[in-house]
Every structure is written in structure tokens, then in C-alpha cells.
C-alpha atoms as a PDB file:
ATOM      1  CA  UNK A   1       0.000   0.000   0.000  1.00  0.00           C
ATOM      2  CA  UNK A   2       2.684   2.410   0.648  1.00  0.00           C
ATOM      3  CA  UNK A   3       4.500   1.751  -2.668  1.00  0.00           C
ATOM      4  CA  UNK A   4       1.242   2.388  -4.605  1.00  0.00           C
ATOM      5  CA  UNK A   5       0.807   5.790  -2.574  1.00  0.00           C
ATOM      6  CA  UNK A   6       4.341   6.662  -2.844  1.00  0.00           C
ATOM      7  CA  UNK A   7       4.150   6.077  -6.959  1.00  0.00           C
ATOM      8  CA  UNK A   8       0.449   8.005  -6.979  1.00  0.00           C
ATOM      9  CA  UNK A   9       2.338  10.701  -5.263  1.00  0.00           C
ATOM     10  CA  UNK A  10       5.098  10.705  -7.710  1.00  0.00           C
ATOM     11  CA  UNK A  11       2.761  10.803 -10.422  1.00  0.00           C
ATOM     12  CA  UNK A  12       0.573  13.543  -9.083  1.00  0.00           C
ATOM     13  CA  UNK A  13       3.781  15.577  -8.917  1.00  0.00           C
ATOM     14  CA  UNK A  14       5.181  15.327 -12.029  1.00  0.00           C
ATOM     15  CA  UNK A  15       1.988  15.970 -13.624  1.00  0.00           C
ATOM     16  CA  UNK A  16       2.023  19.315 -11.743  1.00  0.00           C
ATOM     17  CA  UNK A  17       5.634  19.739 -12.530  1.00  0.00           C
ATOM     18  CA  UNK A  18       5.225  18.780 -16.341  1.00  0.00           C
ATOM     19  CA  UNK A  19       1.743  21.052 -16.755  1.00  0.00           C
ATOM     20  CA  UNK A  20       3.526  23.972 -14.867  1.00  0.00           C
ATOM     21  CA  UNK A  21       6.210  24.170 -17.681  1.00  0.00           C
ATOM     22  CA  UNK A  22       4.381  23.961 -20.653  1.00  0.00           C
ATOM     23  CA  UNK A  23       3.892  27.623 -22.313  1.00  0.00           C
ATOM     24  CA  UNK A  24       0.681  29.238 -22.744  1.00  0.00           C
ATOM     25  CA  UNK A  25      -1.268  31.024 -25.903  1.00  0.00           C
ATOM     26  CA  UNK A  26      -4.092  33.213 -25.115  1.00  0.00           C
ATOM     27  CA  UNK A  27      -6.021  35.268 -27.740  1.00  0.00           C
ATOM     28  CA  UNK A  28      -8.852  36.531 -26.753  1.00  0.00           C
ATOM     29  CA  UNK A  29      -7.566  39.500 -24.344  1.00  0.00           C
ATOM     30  CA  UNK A  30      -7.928  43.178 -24.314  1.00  0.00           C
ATOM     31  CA  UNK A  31      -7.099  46.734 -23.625  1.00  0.00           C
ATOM     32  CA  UNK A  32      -9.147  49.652 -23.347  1.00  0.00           C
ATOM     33  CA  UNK A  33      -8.004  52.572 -25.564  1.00  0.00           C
ATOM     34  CA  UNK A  34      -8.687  55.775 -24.977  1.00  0.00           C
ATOM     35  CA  UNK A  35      -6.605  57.359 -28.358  1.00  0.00           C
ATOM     36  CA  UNK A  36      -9.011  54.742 -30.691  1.00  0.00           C
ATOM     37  CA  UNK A  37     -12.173  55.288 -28.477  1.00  0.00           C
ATOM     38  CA  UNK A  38     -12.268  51.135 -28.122  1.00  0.00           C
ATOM     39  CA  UNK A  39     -11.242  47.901 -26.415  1.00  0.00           C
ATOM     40  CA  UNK A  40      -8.084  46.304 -28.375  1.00  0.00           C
ATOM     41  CA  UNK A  41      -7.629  42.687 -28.592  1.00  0.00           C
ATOM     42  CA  UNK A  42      -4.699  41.157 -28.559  1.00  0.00           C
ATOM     43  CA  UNK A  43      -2.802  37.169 -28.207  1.00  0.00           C
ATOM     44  CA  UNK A  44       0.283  36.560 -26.386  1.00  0.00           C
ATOM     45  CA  UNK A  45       2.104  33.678 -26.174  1.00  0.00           C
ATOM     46  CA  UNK A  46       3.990  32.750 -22.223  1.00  0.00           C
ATOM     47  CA  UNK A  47       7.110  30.600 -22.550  1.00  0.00           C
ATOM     48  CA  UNK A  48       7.597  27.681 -20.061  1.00  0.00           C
ATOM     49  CA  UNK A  49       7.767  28.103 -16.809  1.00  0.00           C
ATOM     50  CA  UNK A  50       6.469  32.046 -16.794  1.00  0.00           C
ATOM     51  CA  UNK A  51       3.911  31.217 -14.549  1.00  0.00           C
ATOM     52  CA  UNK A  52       6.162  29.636 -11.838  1.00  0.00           C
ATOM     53  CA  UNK A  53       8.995  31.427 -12.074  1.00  0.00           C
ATOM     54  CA  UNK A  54       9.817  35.462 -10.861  1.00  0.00           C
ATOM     55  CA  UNK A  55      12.172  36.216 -13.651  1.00  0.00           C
ATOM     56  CA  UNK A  56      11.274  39.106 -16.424  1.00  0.00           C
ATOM     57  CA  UNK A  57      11.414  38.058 -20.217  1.00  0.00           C
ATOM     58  CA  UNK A  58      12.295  40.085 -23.166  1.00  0.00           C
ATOM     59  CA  UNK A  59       9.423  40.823 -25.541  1.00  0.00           C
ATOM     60  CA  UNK A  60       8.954  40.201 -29.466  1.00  0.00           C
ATOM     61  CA  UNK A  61       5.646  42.171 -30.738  1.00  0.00           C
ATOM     62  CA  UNK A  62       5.048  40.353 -33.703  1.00  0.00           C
ATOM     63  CA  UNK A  63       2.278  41.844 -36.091  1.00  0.00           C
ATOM     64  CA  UNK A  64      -0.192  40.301 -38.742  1.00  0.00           C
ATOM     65  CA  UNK A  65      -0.986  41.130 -42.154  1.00  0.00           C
ATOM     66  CA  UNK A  66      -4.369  42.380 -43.714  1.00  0.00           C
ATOM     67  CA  UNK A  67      -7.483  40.771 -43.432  1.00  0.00           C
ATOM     68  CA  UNK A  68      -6.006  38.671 -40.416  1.00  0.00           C
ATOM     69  CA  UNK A  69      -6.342  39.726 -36.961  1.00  0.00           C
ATOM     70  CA  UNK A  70      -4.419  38.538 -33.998  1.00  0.00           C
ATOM     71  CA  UNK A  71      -5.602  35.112 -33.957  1.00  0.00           C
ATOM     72  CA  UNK A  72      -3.359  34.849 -37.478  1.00  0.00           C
ATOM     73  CA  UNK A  73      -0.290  34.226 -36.055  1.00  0.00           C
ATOM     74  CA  UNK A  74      -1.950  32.039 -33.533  1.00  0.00           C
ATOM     75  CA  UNK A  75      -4.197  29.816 -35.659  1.00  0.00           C
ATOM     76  CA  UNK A  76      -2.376  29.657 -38.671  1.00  0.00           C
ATOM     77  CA  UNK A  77       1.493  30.990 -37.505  1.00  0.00           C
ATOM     78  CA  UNK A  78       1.329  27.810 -35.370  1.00  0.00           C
ATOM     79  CA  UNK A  79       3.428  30.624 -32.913  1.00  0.00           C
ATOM     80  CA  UNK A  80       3.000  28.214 -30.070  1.00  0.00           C
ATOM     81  CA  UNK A  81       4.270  25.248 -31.659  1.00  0.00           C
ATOM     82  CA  UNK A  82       7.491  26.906 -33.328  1.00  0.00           C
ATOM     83  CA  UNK A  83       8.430  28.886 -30.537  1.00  0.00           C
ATOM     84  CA  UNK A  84       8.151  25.814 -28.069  1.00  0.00           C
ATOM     85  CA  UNK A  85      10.286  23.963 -30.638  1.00  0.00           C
ATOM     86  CA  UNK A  86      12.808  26.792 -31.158  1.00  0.00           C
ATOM     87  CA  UNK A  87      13.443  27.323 -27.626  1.00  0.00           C
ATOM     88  CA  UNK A  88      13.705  23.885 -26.844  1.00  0.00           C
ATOM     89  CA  UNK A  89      16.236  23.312 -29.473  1.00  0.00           C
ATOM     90  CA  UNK A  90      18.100  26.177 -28.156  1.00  0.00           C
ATOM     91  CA  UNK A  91      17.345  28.541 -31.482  1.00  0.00           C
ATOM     92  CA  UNK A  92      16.107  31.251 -29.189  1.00  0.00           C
ATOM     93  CA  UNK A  93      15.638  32.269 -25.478  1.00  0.00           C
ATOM     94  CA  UNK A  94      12.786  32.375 -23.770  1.00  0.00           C
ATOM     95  CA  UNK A  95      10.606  35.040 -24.753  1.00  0.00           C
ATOM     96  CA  UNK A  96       7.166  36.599 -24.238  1.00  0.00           C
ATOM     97  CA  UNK A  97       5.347  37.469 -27.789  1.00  0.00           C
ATOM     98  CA  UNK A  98       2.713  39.713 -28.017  1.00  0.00           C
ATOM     99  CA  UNK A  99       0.057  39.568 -31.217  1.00  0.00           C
ATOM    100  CA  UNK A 100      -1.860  43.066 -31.707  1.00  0.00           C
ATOM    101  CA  UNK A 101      -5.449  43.444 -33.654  1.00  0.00           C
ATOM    102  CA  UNK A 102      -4.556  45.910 -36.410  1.00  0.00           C
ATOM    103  CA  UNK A 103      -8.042  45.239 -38.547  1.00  0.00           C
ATOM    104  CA  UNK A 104     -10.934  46.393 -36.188  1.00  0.00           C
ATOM    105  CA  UNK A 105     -12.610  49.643 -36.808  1.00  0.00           C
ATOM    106  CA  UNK A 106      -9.981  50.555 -39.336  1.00  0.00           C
ATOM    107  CA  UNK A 107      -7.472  48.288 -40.916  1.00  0.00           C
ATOM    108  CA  UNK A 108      -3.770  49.400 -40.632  1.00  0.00           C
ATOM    109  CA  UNK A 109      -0.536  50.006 -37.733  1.00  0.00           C
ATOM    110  CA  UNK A 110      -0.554  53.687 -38.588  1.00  0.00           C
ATOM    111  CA  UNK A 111      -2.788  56.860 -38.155  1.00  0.00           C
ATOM    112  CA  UNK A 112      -4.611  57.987 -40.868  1.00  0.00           C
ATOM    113  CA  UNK A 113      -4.323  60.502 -42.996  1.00  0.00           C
ATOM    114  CA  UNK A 114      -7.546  62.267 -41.434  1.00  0.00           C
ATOM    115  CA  UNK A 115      -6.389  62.239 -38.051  1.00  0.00           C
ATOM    116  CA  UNK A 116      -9.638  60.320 -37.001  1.00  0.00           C
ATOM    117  CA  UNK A 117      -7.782  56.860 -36.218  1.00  0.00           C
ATOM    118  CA  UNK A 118      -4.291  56.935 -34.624  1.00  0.00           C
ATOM    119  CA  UNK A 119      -3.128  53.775 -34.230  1.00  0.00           C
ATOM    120  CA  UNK A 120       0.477  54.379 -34.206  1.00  0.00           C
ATOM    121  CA  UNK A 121      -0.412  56.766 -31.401  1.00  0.00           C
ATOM    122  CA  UNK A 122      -1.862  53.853 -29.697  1.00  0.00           C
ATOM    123  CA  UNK A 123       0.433  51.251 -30.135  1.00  0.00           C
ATOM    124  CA  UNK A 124       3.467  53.751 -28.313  1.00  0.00           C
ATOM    125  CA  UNK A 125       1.096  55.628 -26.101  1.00  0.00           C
ATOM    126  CA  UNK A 126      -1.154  53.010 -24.990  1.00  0.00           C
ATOM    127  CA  UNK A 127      -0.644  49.655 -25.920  1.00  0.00           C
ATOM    128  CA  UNK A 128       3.153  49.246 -24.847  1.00  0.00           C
ATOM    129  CA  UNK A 129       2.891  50.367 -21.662  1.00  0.00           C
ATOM    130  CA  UNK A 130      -0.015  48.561 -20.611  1.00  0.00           C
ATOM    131  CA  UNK A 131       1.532  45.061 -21.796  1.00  0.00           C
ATOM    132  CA  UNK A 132       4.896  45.954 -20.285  1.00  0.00           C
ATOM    133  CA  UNK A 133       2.964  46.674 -16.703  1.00  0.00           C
ATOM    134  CA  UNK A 134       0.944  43.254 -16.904  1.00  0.00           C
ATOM    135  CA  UNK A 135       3.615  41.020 -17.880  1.00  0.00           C
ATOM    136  CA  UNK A 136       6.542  40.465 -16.426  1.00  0.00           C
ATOM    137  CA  UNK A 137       8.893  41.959 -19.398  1.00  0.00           C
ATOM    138  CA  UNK A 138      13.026  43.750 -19.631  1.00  0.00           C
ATOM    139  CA  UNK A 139      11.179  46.985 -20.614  1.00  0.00           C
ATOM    140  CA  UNK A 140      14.280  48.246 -21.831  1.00  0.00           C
ATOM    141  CA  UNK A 141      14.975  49.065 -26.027  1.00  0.00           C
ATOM    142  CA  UNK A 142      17.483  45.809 -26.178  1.00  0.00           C
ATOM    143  CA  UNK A 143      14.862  43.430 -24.623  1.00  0.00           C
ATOM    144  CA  UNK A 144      12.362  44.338 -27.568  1.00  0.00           C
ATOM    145  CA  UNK A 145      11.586  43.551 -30.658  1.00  0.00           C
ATOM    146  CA  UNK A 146       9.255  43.804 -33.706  1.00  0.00           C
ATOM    147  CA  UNK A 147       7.935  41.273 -36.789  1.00  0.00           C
ATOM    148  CA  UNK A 148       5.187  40.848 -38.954  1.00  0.00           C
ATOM    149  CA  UNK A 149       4.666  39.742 -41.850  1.00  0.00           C
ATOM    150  CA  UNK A 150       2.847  42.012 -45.224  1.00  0.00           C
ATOM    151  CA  UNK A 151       0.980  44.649 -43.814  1.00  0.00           C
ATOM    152  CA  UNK A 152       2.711  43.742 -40.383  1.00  0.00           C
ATOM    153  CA  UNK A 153       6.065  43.124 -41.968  1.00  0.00           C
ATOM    154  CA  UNK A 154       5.604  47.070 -43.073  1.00  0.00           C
ATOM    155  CA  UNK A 155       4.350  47.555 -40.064  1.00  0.00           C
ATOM    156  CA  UNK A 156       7.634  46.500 -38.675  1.00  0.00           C
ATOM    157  CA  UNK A 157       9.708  48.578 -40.787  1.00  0.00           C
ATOM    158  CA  UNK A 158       8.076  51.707 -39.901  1.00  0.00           C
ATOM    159  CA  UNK A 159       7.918  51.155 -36.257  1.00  0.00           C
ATOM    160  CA  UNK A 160      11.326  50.601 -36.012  1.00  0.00           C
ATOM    161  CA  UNK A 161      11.962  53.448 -38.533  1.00  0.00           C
ATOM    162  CA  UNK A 162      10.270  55.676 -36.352  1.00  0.00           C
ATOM    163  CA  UNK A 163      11.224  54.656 -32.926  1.00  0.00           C
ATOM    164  CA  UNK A 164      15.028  52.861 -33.376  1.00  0.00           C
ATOM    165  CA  UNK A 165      15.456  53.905 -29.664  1.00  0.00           C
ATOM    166  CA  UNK A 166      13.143  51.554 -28.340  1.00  0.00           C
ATOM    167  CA  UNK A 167      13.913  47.853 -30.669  1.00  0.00           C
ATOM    168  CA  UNK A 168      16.641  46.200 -30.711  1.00  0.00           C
ATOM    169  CA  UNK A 169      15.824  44.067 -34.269  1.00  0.00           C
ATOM    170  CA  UNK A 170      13.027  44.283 -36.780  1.00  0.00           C
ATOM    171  CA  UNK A 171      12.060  41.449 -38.838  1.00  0.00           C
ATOM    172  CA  UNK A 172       9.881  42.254 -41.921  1.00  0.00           C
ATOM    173  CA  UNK A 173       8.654  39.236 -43.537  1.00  0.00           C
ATOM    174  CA  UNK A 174       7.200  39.701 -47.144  1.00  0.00           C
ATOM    175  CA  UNK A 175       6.670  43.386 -46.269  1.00  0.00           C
ATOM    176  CA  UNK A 176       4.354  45.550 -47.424  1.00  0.00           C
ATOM    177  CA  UNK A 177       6.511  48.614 -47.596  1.00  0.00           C
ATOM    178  CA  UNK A 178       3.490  51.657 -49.043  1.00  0.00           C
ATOM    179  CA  UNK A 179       3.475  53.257 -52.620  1.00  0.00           C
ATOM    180  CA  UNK A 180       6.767  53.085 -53.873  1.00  0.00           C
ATOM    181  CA  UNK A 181       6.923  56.761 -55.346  1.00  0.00           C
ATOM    182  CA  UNK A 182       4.754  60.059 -54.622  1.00  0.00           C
ATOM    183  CA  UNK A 183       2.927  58.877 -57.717  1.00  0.00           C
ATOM    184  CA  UNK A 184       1.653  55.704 -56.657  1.00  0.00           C
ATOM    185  CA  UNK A 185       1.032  57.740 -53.608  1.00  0.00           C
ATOM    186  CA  UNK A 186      -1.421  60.047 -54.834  1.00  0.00           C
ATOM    187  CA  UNK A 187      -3.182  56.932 -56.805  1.00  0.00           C
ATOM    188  CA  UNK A 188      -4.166  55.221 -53.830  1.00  0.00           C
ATOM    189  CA  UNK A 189      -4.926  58.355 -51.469  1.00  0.00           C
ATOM    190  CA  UNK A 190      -7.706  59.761 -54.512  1.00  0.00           C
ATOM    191  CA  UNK A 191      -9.381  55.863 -54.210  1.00  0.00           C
ATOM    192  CA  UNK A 192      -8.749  55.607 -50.175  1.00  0.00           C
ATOM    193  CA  UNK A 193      -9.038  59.253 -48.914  1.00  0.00           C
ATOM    194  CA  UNK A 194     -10.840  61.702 -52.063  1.00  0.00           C
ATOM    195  CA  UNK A 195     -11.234  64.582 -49.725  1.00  0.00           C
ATOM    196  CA  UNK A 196      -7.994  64.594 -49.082  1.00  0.00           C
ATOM    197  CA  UNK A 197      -6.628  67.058 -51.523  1.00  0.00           C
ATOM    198  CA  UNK A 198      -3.973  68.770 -50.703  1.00  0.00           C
ATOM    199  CA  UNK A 199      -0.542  67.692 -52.243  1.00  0.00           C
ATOM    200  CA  UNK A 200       1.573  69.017 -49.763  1.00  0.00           C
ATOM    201  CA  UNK A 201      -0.194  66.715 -47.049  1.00  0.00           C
ATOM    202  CA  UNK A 202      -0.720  63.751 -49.289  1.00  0.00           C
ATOM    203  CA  UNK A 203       3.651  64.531 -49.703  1.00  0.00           C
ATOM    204  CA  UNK A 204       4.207  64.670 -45.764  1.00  0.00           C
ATOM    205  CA  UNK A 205       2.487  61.146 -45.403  1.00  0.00           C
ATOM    206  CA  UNK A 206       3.970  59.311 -47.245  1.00  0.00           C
ATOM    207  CA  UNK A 207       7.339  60.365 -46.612  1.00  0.00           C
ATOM    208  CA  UNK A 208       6.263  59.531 -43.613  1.00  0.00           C
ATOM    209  CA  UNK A 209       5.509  55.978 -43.822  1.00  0.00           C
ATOM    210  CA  UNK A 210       7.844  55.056 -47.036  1.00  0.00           C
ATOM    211  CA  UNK A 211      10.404  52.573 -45.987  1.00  0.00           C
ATOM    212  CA  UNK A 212      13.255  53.625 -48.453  1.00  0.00           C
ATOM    213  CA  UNK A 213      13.012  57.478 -47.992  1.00  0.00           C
ATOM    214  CA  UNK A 214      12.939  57.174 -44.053  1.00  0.00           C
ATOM    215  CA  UNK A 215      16.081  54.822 -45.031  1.00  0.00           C
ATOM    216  CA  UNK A 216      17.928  57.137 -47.250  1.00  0.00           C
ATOM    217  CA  UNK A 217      17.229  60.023 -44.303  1.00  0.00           C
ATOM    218  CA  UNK A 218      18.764  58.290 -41.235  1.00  0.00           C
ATOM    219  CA  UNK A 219      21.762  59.543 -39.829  1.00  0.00           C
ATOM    220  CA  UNK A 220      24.927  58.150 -40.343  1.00  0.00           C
ATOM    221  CA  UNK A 221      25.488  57.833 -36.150  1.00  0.00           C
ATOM    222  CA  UNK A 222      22.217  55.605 -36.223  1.00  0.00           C
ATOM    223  CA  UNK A 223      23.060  53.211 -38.949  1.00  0.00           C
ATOM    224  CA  UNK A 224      23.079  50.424 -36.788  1.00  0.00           C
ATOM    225  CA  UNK A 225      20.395  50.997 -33.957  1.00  0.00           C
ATOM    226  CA  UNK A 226      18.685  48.460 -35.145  1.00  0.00           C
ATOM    227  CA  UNK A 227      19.372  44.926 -36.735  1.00  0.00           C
ATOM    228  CA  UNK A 228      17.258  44.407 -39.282  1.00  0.00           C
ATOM    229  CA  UNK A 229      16.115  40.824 -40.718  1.00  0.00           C
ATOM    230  CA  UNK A 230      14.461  41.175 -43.981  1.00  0.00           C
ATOM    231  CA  UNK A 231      13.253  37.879 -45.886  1.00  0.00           C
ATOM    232  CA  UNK A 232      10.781  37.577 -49.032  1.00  0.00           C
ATOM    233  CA  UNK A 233       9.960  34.665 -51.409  1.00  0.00           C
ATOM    234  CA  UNK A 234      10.777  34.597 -54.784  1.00  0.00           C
ATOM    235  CA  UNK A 235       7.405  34.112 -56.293  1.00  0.00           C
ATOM    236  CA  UNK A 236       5.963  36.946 -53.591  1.00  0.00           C
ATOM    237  CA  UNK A 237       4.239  39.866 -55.200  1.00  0.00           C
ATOM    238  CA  UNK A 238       5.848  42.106 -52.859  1.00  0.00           C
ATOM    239  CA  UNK A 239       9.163  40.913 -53.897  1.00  0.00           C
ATOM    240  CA  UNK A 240      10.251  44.377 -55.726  1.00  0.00           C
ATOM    241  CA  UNK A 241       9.623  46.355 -52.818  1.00  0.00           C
ATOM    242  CA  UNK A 242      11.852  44.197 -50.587  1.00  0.00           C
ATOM    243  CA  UNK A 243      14.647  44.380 -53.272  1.00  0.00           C
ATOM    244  CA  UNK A 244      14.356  48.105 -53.329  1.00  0.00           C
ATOM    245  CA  UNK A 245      14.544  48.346 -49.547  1.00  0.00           C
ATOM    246  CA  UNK A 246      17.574  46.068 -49.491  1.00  0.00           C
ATOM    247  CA  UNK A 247      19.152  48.591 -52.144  1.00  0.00           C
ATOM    248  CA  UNK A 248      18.995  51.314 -50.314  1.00  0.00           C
ATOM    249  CA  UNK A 249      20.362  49.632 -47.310  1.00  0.00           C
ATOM    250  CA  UNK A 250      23.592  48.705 -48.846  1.00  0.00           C
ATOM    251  CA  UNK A 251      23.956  51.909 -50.638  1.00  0.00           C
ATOM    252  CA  UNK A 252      23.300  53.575 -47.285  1.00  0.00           C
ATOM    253  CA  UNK A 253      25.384  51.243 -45.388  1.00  0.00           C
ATOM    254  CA  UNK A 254      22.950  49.598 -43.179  1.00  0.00           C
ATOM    255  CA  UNK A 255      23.783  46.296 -41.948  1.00  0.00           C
ATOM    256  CA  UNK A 256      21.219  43.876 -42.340  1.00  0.00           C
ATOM    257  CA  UNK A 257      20.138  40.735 -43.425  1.00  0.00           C
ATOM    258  CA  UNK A 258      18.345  40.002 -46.351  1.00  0.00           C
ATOM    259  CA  UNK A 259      16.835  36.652 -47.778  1.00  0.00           C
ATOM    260  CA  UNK A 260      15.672  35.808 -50.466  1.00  0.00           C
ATOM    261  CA  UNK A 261      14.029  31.766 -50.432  1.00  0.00           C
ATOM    262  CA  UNK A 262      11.831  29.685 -52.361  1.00  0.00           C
ATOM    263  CA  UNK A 263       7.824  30.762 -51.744  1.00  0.00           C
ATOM    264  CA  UNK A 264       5.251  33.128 -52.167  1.00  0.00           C
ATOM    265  CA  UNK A 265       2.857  35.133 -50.044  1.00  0.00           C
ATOM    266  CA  UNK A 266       1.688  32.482 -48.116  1.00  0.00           C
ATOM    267  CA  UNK A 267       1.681  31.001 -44.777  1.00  0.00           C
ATOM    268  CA  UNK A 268       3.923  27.804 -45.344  1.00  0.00           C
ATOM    269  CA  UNK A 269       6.366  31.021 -45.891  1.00  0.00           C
ATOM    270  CA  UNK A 270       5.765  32.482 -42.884  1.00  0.00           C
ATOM    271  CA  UNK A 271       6.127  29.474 -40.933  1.00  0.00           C
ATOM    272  CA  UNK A 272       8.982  28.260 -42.526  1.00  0.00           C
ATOM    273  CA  UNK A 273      10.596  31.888 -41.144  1.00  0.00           C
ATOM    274  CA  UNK A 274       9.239  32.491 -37.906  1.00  0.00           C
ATOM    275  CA  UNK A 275      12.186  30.144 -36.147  1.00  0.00           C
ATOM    276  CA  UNK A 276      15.002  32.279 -37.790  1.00  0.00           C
ATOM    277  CA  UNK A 277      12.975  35.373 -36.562  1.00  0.00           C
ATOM    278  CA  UNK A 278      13.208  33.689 -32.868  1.00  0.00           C
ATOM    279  CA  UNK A 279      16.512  33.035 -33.505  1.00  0.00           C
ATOM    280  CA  UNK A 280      17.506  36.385 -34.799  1.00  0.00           C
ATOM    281  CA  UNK A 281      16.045  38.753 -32.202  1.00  0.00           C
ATOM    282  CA  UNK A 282      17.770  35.989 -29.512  1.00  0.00           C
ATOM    283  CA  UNK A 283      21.029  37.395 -30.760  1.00  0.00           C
ATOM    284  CA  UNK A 284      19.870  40.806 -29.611  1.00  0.00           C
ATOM    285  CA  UNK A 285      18.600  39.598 -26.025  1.00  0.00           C
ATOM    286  CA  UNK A 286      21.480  37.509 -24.730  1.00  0.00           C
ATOM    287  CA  UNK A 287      24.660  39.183 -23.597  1.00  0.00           C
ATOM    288  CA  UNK A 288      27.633  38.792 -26.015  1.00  0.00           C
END
């Protein structure tokens, strides 16, 4: 009798043990946002043995592309299932990753033109603070990070374009990078925004949120305040803005890493990347 309630006891306590170190995915939380007049969902994934340790984690914000929300990265990113795998296997540290919903009320990670959605002011004002006060994360600029992928791979490229003193690494996948030229520029704003007429405005936005021109304007004393991880299939219809992002990078000096692999716009792509993305912004969070 005591050897079957010394093995019962065993068993009861590994099963605790075991269950206590297996990570955690939940998507259906939320903020309340004063800036976007609205509750904000979000997912975040909680690596193994978060909820029984004390320690503080660095943080990955990893963004979705259009039409998703952030249940993509969840459902069909398979986050929880990579990043388990690529932290086991020693590809990356331990991290927390956060998931934002970029498609409710207005679809996008910037404010508008109009004024009358800011959800860049959000994301900085609002949104950071209150998951760096919940969770226990290094709130300092070499504990954080940013990916997405399309509209959250440009997304990615902007907010570290904007704010290099608070990411370590940015990892565009497949980026949507904006209208490549003023042109294009002024297309999309008459079929998006009509009563928005004045050129000088429609000018000042997007050389606001163009990739290369915010490239081509950084100082030569912040070339490398951020590590950048670019990657984009070959078949991808975003492919030439990538290559023209990449361009101006070397002729501007920027390290970085660009790839260029088999695939299209897809999520087998996506997938296939999110482990060098773990691995990549790992680089950044351990000590050298």
C-alpha cells in the first residue's frame, strides 16, 4: 500500500511539474483605448515556466498582415508550436510574444491621414505600456523587438523606422513597404481618402511611412540601432519592394540581413521563417 501511494504521489507531482512548464497562448484578451475610443484585442504567447517562475522576459511584438487579426499568427502561424520547438532546441531564449489586432474599426498600424484613427499613437502611447505593466517583461529598447509579416512586416519597418530607440531588431517578412513613389502615392490616397486634396499633405504622409526614404534620411550615427532581418519569397508579389529596400540599405550602409528563399505570399512562408525570426532577435537579447 505504501508503494502504490508513494508512486500516486510521484505521479501527481510530475503531472504538476510537467503542466507547470508547458507555455501558454491566449487570444482573446484586451485593452481599453482611450486614443481609438475602443477595447483592443490582442494574443500573447507565455514561454515555459512564466507562470512559476519570478524572472522578467524580453518581448517580441510580432504583427499580422491584412485581413487577419491577432488570432493569425496564432491559428495559422502555429506561434505556439514553433516557438516551443525553437526554444527547446536552443534557437532562441525564452521570450514573451505579443500579437496586436490591427483590422478592427480601421485596418492598418498607422494613423490615418484624417487624423480620425491613430493607431500608431496607440500602439506607443497606450498599448506598450499597458503590456509591459501586466507582464513580467526587460522593458528596456534591447529586450524588444518587432515582426510581422505584409501589412505587419511594413508595419515593422516603420515602427522601427520611427522609434530605433526603443527595438533592438526588426524582422519584416514579405513586407508591405506603401506606394513606392509620390505617384503611386497620390493613386491610392484619390481611391482611399478623395477629400484629401492637398498635395503638400498627401507629400508629408507618405514620406512619412515610405520605408526607403525614411532609409535614405537616417543619420549616419544611427546606422546600426537596429538589426534588421528582412526575408521575401521569390514568387511573392511584394518581392520588388523588398529588393528596393535592401538597395537602399547597402547603398546607405545599413547592416542587415536580407533573404531571399523559395515561396510566395503564403503562410507555409511564414512558418517556414518564424524560427530564424526567434533566432535572430535571440542574438539581440542575450549578452555577447
Amino acid at each position: 500500500m505504501k508503494k502504490v501511494f508513494l508512486f500516486a504521489s510521484l505521479f501527481i507531482w510530475f503531472s504538476i511539474l510537467g503542466s507547470a512548464q508547458t507555455s501558454k497562448v491566449s487570444d482573446n484578451l484586451s485593452i481599453p483605448s482611450k486614443i481609438l475610443k475602443s477595447d483592443r484585442k490582442y494574443a500573447v504567447y507565455l514561454p515555459a515556466g512564466y507562470e512559476t517562475s519570478q524572472r522578467s522576459y524580453p518581448v517580441l511584438y510580432l504583427l499580422h498582415g491584412a485581413s487577419d487579426n491577432h488570432t493569425g499568427w496564432v491559428q495559422f502561424g502555429e506561434v505556439q508550436r514553433i516557438a516551443d520547438k525553437a526554444i527547446q532546441d536552443g534557437i532562441a531564449t525564452s521570450m514573451i510574444i505579443v500579437m496586436p489586432d490591427a483590422d478592427t474599426g480601421q485596418m492598418g498600424y498607422f494613423n490615418n491621414i484624417s487624423g480620425n484613427w491613430n493607431y500608431e499613437d496607440f500602439f506607443f502611447q497606450e498599448f506598450i505600456p499597458a503590456i509591459e505593466k501586466t507582464y513580467r517583461i526587460k522593458a528596456e529598447k534591447r529586450y524588444r523587438a518587432v515582426a510581422g509579416l505584409s501589412m505587419g512586416g511594413g508595419g515593422s519597418f516603420m515602427y522601427a523606422l520611427h522609434h530605433p530607440e526603443l527595438f533592438s531588431s526588426a524582422c519584416p517578412l514579405s513586407a508591405y513597404i506603401g506606394p513606392l513613389n509620390i505617384d503611386e502615392a497620390k493613386t491610392r490616397m484619390k481611391r482611399s481618402n478623395p477629400e484629401i486634396t492637398d498635395e503638400a499633405q498627401i507629400t508629408a504622409y507618405f514620406e512619412k511611412h515610405n520605408a526607403i526614404d525614411l532609409v535614405n534620411k537616417i543619420a549616419d550615427n544611427q546606422k546600426k540601432a537596429v538589426r534588421w532581418y528582412i526575408d521575401c519569397g521569390d514568387d511573392d508579389f511584394l518581392y520588388e519592394g523588398n529588393s528596393l529596400i535592401h538597395i537602399a540599405m547597402r547603398k546607405k550602409e545599413i547592416p542587415h540581413e536580407f533573404r531571399v528563399r523559395d515561396g510566395a505570399h503564403n503562410w507555409t512562408y511564414w512558418r517556414d521563417a518564424l524560427p530564424t525570426v526567434l533566432g535572430f532577435v535571440s542574438e539581440t537579447f542575450h549578452q555577447k
